[in-house]
N, C-alpha and C. Protein backbone atom coordinates (compact mmCIF):
# COMPACT_ATOMS: atom_id res chain seq x y z
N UNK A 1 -16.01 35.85 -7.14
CA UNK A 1 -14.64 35.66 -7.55
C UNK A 1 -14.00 34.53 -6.76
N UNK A 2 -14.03 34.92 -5.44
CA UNK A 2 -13.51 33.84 -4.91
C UNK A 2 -14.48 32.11 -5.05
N UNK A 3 -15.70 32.33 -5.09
CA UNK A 3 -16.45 30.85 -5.41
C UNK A 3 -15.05 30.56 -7.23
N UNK A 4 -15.13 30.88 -8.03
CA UNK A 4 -14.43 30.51 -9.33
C UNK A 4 -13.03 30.18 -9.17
N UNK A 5 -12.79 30.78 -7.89
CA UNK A 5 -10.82 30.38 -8.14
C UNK A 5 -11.48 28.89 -7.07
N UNK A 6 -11.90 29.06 -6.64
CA UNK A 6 -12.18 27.53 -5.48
C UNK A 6 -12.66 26.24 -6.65
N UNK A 7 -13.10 26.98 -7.73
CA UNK A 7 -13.56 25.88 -8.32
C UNK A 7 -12.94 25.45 -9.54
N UNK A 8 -12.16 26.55 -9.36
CA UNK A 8 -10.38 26.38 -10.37
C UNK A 8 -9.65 25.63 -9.95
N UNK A 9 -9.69 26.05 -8.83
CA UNK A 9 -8.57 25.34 -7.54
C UNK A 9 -8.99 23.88 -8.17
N UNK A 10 -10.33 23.05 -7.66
CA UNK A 10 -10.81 21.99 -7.03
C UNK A 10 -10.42 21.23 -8.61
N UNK A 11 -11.00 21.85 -9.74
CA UNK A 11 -10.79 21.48 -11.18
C UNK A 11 -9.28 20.38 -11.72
N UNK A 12 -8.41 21.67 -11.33
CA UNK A 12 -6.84 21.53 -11.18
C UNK A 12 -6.45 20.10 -10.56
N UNK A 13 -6.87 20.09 -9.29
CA UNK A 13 -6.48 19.56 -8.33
C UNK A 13 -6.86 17.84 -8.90
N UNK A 14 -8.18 18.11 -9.86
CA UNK A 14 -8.83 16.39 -9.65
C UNK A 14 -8.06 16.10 -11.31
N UNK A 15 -7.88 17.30 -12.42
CA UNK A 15 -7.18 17.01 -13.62
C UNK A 15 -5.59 16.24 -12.94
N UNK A 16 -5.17 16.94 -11.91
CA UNK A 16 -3.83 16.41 -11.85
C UNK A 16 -3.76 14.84 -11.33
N UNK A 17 -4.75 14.48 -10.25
CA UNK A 17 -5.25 13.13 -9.92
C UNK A 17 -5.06 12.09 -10.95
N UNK A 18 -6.22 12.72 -11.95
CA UNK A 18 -6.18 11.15 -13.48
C UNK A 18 -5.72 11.72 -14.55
N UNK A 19 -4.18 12.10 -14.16
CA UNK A 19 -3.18 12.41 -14.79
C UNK A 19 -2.14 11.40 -14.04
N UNK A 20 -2.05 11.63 -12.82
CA UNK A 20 -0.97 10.51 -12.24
C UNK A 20 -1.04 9.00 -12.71
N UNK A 21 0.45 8.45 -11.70
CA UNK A 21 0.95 7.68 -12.13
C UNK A 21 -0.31 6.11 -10.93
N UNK A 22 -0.25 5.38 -11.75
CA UNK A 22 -1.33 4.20 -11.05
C UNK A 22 -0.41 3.59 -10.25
N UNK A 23 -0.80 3.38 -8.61
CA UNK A 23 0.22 2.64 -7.73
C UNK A 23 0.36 0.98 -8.06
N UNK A 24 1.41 0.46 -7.82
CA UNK A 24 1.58 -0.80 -8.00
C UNK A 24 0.35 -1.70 -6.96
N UNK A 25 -0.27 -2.67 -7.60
CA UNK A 25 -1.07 -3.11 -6.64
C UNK A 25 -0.75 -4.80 -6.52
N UNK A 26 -0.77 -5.44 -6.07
CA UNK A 26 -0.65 -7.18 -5.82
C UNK A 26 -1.79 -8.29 -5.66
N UNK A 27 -2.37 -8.83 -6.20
CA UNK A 27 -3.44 -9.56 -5.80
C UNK A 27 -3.41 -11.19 -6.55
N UNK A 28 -4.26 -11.91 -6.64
CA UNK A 28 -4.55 -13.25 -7.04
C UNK A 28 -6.46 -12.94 -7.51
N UNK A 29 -5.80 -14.00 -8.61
CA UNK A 29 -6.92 -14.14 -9.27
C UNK A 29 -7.63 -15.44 -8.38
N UNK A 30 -9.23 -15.65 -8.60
CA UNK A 30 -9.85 -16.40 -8.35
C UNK A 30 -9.06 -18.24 -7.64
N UNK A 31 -8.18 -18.60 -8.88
CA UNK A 31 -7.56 -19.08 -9.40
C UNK A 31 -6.13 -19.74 -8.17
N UNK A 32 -5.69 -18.83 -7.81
CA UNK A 32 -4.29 -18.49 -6.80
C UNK A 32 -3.18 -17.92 -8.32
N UNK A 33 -3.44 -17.58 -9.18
CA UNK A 33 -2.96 -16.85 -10.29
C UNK A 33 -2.32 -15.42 -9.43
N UNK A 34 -1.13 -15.10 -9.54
CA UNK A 34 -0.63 -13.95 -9.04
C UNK A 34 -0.70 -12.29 -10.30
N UNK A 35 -1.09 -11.43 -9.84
CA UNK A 35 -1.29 -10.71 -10.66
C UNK A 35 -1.04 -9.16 -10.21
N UNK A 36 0.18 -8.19 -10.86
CA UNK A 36 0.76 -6.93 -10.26
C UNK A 36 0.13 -5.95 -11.75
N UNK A 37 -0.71 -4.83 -11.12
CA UNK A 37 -1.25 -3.45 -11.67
C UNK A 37 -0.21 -2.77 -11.45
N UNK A 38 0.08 -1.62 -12.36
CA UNK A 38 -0.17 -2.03 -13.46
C UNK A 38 0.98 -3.00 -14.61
N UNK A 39 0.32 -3.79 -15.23
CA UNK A 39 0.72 -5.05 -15.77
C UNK A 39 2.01 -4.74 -15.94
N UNK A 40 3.05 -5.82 -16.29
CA UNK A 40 5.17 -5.04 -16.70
C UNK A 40 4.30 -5.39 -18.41
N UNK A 41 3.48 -6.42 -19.01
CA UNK A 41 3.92 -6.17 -20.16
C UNK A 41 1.88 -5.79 -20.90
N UNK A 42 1.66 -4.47 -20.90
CA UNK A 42 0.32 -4.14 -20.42
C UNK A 42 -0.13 -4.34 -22.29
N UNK A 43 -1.34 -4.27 -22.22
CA UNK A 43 -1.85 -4.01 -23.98
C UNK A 43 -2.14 -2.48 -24.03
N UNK A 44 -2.41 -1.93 -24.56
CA UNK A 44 -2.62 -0.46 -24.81
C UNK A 44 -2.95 0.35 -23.70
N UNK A 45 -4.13 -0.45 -23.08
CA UNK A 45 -4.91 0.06 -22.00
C UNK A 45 -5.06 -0.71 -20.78
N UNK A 46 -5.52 -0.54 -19.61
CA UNK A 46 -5.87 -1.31 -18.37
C UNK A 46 -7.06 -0.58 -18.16
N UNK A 47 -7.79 -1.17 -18.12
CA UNK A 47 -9.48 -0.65 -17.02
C UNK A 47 -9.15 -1.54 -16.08
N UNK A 48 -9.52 -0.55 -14.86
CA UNK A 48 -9.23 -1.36 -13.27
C UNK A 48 -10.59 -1.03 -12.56
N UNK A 49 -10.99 -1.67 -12.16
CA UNK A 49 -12.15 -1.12 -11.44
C UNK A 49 -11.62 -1.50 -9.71
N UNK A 50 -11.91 -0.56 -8.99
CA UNK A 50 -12.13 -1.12 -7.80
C UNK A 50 -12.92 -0.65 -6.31
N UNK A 51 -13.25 -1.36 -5.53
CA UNK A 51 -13.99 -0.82 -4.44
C UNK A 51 -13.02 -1.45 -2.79
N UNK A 52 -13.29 -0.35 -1.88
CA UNK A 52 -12.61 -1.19 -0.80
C UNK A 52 -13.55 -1.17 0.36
N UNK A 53 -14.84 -0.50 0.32
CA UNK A 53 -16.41 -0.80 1.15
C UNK A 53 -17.37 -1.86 0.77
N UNK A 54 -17.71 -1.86 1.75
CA UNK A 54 -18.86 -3.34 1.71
C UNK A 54 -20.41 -2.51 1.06
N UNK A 55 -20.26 -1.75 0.68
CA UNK A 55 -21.75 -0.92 0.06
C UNK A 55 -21.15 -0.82 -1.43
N UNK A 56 -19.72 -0.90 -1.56
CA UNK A 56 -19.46 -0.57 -3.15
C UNK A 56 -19.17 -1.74 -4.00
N UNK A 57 -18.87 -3.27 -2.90
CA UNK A 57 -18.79 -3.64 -3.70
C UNK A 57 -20.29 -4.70 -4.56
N UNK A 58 -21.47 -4.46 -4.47
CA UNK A 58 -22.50 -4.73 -5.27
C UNK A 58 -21.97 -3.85 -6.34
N UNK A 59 -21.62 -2.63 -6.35
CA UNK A 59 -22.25 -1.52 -7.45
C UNK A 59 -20.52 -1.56 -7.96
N UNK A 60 -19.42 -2.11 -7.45
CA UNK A 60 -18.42 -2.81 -8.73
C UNK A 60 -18.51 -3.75 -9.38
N UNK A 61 -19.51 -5.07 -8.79
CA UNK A 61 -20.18 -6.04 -9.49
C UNK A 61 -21.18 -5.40 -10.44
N UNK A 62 -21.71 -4.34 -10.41
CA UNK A 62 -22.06 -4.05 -11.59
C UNK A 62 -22.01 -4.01 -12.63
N UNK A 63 -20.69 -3.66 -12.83
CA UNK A 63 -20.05 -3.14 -13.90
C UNK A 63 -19.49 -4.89 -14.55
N UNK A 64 -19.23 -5.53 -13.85
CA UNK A 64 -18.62 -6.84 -14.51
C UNK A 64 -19.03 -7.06 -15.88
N UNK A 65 -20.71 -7.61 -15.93
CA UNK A 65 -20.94 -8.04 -16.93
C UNK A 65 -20.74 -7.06 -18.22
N UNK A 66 -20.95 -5.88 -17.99
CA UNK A 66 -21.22 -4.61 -19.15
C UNK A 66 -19.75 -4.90 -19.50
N UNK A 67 -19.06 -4.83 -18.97
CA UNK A 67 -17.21 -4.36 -19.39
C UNK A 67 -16.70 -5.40 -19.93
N UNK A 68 -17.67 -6.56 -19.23
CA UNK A 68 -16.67 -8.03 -20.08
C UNK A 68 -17.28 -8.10 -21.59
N UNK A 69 -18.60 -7.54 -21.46
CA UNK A 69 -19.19 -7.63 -22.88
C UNK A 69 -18.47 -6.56 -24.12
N UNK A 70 -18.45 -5.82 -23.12
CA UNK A 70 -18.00 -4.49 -24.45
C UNK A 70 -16.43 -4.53 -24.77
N UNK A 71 -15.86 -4.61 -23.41
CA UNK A 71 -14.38 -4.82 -24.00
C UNK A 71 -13.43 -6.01 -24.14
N UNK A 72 -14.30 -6.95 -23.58
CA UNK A 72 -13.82 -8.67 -23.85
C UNK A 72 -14.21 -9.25 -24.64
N UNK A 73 -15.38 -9.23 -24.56
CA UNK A 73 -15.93 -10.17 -25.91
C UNK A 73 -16.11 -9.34 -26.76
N UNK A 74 -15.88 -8.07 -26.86
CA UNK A 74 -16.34 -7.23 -28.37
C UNK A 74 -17.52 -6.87 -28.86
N UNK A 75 -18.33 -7.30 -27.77
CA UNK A 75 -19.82 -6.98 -28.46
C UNK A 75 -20.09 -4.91 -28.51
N UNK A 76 -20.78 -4.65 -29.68
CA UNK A 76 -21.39 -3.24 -29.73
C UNK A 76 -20.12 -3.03 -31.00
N UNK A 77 -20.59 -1.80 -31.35
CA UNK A 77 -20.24 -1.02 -32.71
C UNK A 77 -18.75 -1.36 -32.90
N UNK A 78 -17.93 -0.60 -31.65
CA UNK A 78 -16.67 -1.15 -32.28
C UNK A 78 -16.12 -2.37 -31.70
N UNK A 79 -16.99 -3.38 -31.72
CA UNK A 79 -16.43 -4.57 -31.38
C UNK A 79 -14.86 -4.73 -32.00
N UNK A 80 -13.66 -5.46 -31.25
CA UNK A 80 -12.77 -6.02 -32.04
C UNK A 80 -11.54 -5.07 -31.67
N UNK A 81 -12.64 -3.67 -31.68
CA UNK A 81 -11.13 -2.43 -31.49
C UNK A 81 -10.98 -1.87 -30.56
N UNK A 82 -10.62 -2.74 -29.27
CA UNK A 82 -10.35 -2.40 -28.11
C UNK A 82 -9.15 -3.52 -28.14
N UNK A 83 -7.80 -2.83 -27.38
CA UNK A 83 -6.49 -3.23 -26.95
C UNK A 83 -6.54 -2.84 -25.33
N UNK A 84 -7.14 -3.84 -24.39
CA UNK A 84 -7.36 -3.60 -23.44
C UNK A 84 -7.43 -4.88 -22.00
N UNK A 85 -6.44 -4.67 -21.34
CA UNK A 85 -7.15 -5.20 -20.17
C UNK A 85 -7.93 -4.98 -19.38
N UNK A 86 -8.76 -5.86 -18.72
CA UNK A 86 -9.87 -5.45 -18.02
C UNK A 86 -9.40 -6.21 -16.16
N UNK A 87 -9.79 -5.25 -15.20
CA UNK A 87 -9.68 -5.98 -14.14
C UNK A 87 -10.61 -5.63 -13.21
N UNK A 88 -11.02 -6.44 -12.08
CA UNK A 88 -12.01 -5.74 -10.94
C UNK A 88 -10.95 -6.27 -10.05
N UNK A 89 -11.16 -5.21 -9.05
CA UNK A 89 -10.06 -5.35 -7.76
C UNK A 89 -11.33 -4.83 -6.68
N UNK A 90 -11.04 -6.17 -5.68
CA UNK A 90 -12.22 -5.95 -4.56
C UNK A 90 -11.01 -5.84 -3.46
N UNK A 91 -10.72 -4.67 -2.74
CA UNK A 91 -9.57 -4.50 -1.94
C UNK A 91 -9.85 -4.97 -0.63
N UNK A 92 -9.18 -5.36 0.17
CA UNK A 92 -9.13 -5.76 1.10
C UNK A 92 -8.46 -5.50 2.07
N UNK A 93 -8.87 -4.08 3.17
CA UNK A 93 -8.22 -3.15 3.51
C UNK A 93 -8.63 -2.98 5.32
N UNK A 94 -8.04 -2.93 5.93
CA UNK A 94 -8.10 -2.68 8.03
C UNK A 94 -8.51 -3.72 7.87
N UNK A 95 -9.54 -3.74 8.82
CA UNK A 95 -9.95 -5.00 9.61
C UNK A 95 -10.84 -5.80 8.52
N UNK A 96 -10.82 -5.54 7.18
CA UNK A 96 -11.65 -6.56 6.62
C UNK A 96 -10.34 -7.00 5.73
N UNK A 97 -9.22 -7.41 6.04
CA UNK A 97 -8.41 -8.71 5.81
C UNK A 97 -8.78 -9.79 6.00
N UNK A 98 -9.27 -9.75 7.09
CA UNK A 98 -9.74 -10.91 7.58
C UNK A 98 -10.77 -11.57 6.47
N UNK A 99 -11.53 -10.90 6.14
CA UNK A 99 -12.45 -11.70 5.20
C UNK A 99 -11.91 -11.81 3.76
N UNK A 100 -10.72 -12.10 3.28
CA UNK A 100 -10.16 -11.87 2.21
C UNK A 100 -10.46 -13.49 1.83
N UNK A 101 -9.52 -14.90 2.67
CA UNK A 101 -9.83 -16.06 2.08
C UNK A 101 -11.17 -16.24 1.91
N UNK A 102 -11.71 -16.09 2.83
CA UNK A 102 -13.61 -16.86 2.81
C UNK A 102 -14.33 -16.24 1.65
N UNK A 103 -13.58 -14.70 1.24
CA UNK A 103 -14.51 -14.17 0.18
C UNK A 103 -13.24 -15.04 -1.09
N UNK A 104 -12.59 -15.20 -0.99
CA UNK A 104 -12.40 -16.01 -2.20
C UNK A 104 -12.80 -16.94 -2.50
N UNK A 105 -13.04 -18.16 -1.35
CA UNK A 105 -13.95 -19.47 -2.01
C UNK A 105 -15.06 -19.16 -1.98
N UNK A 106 -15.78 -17.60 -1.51
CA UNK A 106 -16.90 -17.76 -2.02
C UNK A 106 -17.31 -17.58 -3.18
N UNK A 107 -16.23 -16.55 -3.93
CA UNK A 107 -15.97 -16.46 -5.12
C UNK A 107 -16.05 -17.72 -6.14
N UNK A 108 -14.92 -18.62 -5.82
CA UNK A 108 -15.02 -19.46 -6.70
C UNK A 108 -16.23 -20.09 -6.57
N UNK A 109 -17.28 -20.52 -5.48
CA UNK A 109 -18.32 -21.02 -5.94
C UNK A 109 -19.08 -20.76 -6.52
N UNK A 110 -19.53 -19.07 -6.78
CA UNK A 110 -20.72 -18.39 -6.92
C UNK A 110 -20.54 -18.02 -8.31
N UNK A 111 -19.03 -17.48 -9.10
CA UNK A 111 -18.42 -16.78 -10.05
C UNK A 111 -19.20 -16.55 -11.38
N UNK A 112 -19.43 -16.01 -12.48
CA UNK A 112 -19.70 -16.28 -13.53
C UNK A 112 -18.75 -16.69 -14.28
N UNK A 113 -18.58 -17.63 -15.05
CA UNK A 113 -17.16 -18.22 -15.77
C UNK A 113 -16.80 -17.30 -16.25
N UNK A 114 -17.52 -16.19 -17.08
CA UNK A 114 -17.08 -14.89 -18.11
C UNK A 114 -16.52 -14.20 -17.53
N UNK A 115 -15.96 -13.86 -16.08
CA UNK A 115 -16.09 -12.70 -15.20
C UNK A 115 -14.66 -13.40 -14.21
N UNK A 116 -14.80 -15.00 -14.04
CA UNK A 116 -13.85 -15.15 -13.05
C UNK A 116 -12.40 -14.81 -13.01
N UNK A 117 -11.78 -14.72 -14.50
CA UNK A 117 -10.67 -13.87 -14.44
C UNK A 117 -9.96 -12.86 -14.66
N UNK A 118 -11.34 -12.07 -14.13
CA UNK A 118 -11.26 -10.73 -14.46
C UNK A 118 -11.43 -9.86 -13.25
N UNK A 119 -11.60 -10.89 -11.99
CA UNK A 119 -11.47 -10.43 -10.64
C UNK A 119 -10.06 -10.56 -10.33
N UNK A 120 -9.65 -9.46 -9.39
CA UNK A 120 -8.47 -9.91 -8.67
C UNK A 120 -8.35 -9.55 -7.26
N UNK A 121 -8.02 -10.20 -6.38
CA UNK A 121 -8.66 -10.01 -5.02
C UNK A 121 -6.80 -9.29 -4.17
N UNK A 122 -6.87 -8.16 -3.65
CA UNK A 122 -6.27 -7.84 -3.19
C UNK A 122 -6.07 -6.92 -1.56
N UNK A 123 -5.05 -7.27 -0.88
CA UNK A 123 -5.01 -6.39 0.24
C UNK A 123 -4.24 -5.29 0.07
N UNK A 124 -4.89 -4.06 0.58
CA UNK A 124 -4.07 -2.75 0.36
C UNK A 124 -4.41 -1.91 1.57
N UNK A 125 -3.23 -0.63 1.60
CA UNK A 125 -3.62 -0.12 2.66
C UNK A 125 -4.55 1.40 2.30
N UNK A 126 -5.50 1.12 2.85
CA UNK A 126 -6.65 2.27 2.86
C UNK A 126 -5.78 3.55 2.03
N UNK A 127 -5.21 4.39 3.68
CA UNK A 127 -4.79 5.63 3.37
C UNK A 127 -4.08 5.65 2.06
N UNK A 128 -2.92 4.93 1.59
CA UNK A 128 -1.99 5.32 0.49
C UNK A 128 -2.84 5.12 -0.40
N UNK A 129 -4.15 4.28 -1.17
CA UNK A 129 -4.78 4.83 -2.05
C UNK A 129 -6.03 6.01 -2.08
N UNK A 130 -6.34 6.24 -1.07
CA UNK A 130 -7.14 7.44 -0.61
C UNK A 130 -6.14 8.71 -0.97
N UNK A 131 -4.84 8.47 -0.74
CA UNK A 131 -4.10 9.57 -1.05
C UNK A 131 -3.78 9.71 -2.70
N UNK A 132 -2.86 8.92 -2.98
CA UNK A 132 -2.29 8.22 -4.72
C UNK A 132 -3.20 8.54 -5.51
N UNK A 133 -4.81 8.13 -5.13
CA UNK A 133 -5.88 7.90 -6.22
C UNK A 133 -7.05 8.29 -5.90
N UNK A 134 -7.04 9.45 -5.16
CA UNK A 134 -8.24 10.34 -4.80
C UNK A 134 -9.54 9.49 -4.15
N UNK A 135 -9.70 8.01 -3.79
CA UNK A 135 -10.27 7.58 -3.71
C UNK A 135 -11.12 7.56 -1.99
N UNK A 136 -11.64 8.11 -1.61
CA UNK A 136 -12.12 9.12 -0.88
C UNK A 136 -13.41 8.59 0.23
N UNK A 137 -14.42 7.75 -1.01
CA UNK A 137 -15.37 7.66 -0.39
C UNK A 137 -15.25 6.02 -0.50
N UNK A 138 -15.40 5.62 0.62
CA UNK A 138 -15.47 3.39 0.64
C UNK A 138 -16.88 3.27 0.17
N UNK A 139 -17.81 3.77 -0.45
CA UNK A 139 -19.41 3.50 -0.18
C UNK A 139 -19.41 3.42 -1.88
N UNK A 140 -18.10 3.71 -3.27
CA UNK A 140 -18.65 4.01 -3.96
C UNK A 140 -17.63 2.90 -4.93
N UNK A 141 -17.63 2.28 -6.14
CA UNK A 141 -15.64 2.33 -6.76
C UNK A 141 -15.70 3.13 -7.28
N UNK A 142 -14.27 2.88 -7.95
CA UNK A 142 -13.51 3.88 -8.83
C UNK A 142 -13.15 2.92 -9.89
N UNK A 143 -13.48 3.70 -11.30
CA UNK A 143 -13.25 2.88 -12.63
C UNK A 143 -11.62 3.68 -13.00
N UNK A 144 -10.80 3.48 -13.26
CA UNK A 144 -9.65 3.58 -13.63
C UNK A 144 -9.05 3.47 -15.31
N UNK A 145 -8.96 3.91 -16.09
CA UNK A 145 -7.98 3.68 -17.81
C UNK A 145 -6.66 3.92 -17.26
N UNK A 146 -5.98 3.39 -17.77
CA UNK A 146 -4.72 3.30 -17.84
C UNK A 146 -4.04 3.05 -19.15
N UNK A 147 -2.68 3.98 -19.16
CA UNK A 147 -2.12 4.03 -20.55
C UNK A 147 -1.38 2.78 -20.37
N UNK A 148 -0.33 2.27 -21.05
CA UNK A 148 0.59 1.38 -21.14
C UNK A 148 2.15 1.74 -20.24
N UNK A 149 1.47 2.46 -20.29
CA UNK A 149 2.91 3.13 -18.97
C UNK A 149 2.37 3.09 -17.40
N UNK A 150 1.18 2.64 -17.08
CA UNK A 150 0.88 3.16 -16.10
C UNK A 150 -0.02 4.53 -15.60
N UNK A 151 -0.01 4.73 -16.34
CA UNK A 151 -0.54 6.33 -16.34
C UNK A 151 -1.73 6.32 -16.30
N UNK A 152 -2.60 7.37 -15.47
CA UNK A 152 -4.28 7.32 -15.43
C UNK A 152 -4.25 8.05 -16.50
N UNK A 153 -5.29 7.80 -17.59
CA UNK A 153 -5.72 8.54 -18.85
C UNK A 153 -7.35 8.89 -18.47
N UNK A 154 -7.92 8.14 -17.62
CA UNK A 154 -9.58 8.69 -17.65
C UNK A 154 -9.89 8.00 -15.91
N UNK A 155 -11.03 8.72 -15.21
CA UNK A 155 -11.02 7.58 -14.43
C UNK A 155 -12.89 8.13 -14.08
N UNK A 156 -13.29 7.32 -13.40
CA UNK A 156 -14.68 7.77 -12.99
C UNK A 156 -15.40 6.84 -12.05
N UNK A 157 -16.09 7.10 -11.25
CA UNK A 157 -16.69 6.54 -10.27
C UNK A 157 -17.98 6.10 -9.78
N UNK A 158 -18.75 5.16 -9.05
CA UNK A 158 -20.07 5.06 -8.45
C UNK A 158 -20.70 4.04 -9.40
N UNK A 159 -21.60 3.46 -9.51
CA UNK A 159 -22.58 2.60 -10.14
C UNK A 159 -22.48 2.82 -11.64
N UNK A 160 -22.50 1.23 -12.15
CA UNK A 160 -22.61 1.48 -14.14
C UNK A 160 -23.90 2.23 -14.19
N UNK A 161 -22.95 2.94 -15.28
CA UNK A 161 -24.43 3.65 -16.27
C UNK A 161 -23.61 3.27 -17.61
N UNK A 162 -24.38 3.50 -18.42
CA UNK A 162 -23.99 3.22 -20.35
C UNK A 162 -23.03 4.36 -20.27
N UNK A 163 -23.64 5.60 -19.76
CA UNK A 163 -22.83 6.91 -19.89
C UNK A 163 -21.61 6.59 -20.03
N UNK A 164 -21.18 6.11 -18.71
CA UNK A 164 -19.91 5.57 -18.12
C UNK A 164 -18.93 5.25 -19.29
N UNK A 165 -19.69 3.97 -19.31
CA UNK A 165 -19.19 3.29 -20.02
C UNK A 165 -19.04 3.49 -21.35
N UNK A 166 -19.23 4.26 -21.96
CA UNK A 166 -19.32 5.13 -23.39
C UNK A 166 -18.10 5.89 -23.55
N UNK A 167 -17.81 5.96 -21.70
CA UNK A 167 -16.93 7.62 -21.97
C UNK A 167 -15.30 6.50 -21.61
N UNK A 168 -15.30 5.72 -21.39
CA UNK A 168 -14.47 5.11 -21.45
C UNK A 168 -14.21 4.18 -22.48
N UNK A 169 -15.41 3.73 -23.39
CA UNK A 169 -14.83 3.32 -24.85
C UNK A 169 -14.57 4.65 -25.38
N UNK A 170 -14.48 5.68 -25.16
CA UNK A 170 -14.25 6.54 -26.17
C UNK A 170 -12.61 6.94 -26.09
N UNK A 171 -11.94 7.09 -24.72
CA UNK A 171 -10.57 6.93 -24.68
C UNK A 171 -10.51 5.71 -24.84
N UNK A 172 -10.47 4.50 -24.89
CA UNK A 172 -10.07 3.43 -25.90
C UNK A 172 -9.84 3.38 -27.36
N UNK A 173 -10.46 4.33 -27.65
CA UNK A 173 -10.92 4.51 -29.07
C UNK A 173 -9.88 5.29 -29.40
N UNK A 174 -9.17 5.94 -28.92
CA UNK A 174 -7.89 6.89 -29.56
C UNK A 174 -7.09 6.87 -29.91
């Protein structure tokens, strides 16, 4: 009995998470392009991806190419019917401020053109999104939907899989 209310409890607790409201975030694109999450004038949706560990962010570069394909360029079944922005946010949080410029021109040298403005490089502070957005572990990201209000509608975490990414065209799809 008590294992089921703990896992009622824990259930509750993560439904109410990507139900909340998405914190305002600040960053620059590749570019020096200024850019505030979530958007004042948004399209239906926002996918945000982001990581603030040096182990997560390979496995948020993951996800780049799959997301620019499926929900930027339209490729797969429902190409066309996605109303969506797409963003990667590589945070830049304690003592790795410091590496915020150098990882931007390394950015611009290395970039894929398809992908470069769809990064946005920002400093934030650890705890208030560890708190705001359940985001817990630095070793992993966090994929984010967002309604047009701001609002988390889906969110999910750790390395692309198709899965993933299926379950997030599917709230697009609504």
């Amino acid at each position: 009995m008590r294992t089921s209310f703990l896992a009622l409890l824990f259930l509750s607790a993560f439904a109410a998470m990507a139900q909340g409201q998405f914190p305002t975030i600040a960053g620059e694109t590749a570019d020096g392009t200024s850019v505030t999450l979530p958007a004042a004038k948004p399209k239906k949706y926002t996918i945000v991806g982001m990581a603030y560990g040096q182990k997560a962010q390979p496995l948020l570069e993951g996800w780049y190419e799959p997301a620019y394909l499926r929900f930027v360029r339209g490729h797969g079944l429902f190409a066309g019917q996605y109303d969506a922005a797409v963003y990667f946010v590589p945070l830049f949080v304690g003592v790795n401020k410091s590496a915020y410029e150098p990882s931007i021109k390394k950015f611009r040298k290395t970039a894929t053109p398809e992908v470069v403005d769809l990064v946005l490089f920002a400093k934030a502070e650890a705890d208030m999104l560890r708190t705001q957005l359940g985001m817990t572990d630095k070793d992993i990201p966090y994929i984010f939907v967002l309604d047009a209000t701001g609002r988390i509608v889906h969110r999910t975490q750790g390395a692309f899989t198709e899965e993933k990414l299926e379950a997030i065209e599917e709230v697009l799809l609504r």
